[in-house]
C-alpha atoms as a PDB file:
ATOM      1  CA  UNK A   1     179.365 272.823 -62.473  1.00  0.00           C
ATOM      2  CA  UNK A   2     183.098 273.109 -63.022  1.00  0.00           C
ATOM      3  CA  UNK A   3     184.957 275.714 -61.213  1.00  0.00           C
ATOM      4  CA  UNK A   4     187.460 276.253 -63.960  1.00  0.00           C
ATOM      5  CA  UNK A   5     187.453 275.795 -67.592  1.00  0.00           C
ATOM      6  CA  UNK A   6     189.735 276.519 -70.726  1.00  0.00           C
ATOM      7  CA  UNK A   7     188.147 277.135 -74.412  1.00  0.00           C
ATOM      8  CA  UNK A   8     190.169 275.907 -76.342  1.00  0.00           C
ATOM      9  CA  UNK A   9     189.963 279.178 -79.238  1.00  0.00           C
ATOM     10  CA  UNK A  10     191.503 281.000 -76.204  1.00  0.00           C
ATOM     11  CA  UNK A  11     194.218 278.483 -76.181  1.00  0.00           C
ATOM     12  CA  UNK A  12     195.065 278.731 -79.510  1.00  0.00           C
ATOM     13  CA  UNK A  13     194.415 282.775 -79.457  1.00  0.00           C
ATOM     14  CA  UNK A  14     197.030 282.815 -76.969  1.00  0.00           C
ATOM     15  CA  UNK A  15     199.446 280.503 -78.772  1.00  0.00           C
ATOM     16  CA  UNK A  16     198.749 282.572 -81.791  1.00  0.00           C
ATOM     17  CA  UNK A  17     199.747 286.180 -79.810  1.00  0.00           C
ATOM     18  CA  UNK A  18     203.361 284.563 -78.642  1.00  0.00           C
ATOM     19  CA  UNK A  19     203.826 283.249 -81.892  1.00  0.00           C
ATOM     20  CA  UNK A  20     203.309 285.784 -84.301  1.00  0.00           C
ATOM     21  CA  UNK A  21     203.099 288.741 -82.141  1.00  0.00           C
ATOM     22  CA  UNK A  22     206.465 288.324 -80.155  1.00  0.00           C
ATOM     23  CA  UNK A  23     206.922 286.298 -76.316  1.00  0.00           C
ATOM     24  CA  UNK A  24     207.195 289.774 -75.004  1.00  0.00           C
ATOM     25  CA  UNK A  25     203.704 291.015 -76.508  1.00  0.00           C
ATOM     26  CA  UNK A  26     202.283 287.494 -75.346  1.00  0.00           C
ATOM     27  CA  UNK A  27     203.268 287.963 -71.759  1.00  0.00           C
ATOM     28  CA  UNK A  28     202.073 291.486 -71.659  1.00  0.00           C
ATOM     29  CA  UNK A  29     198.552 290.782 -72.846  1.00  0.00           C
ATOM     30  CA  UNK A  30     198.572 287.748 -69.796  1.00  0.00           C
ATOM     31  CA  UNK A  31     200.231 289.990 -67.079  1.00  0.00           C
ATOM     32  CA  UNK A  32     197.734 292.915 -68.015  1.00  0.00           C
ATOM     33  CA  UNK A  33     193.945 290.157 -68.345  1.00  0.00           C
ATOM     34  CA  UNK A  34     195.403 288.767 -65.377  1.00  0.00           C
ATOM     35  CA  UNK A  35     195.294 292.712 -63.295  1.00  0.00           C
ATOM     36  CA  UNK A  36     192.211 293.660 -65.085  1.00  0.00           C
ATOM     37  CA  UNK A  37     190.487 290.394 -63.823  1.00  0.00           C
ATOM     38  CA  UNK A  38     191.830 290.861 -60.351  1.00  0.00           C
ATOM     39  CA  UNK A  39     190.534 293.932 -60.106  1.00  0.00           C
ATOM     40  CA  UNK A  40     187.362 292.989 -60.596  1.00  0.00           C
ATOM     41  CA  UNK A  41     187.533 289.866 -58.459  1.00  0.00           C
ATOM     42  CA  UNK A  42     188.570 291.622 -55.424  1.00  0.00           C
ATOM     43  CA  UNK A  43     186.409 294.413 -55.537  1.00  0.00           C
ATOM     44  CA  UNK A  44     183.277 291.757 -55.599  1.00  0.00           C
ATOM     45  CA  UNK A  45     184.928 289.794 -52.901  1.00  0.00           C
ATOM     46  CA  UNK A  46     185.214 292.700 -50.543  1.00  0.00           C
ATOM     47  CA  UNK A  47     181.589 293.298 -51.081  1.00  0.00           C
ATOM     48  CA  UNK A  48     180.454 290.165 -50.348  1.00  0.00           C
ATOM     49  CA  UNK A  49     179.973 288.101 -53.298  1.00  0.00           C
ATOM     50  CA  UNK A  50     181.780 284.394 -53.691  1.00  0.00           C
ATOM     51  CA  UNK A  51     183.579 283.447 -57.229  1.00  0.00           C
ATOM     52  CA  UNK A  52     181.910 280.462 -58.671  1.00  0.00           C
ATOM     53  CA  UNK A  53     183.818 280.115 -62.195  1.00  0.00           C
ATOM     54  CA  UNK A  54     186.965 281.143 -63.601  1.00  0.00           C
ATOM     55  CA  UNK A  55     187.291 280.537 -67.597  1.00  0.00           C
ATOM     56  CA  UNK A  56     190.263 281.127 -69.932  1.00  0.00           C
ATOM     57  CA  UNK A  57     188.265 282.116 -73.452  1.00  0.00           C
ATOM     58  CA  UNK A  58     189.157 283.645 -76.398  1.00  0.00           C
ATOM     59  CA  UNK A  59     188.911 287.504 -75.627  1.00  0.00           C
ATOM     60  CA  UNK A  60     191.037 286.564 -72.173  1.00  0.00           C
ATOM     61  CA  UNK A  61     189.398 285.811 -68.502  1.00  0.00           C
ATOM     62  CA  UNK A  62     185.982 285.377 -67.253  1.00  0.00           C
ATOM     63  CA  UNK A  63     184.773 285.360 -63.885  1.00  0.00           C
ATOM     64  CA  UNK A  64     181.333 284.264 -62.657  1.00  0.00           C
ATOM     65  CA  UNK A  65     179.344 284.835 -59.726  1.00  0.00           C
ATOM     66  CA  UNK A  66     176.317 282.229 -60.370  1.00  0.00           C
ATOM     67  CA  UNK A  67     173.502 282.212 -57.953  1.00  0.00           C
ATOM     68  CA  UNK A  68     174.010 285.391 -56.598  1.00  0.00           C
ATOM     69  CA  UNK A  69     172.061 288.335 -57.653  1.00  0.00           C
ATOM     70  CA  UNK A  70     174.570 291.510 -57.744  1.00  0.00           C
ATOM     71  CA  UNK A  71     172.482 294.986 -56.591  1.00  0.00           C
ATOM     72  CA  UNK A  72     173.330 297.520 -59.333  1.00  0.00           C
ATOM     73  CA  UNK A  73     175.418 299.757 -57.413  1.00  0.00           C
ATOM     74  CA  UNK A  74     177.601 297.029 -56.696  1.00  0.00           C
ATOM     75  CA  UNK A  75     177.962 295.434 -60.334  1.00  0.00           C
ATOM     76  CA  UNK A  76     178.936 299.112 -61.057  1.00  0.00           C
ATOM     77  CA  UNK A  77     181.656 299.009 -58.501  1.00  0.00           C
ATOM     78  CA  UNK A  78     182.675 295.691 -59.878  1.00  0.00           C
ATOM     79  CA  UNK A  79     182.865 296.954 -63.175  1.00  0.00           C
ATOM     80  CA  UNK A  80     184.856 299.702 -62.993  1.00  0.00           C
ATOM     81  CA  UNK A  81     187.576 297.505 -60.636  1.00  0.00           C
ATOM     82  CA  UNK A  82     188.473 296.153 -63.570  1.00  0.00           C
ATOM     83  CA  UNK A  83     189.803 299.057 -65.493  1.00  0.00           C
ATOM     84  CA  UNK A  84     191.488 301.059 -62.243  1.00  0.00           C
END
């Protein structure tokens, strides 16, 4: 299994947000995936759990944790990383 991957509808999503929405915008919505995903990420590694995929898509940044079954008051945790 791949590590990483890019869709390429993301790609072009993001193309199409610099282009028609402004560089600015573009850069924004990147900076702010980019926090939201880290938030999650490093919540999950400090409680254990290894990243096993990273994927640019369409709505922004996915990150998987295959193999590994998450107890539910830790997907919780994870969860809400994302957002704070």
């Amino acid at each position: 299994m791949k590590k990483f991957s890019i869709n390429p509808i993301g790609v072009l999503v993001w193309v199409w947000l610099f282009v028609f929405k402004g560089v600015y915008f573009g850069i924004s919505y990147v900076f702010v995936i980019t926090l939201h995903e880290l938030g999650h990420y490093l919540m999950a590694k400090r409680l254990g759990y290894k990243l096993s995929r990273f994927s640019l898509s369409p709505y922004g940044v996915s990150l998987s944790y295959y193999g590994q079954t998450l107890e539910s008051r830790d997907e919780f945790l994870i969860a809400l990383a994302g957002p704070m």
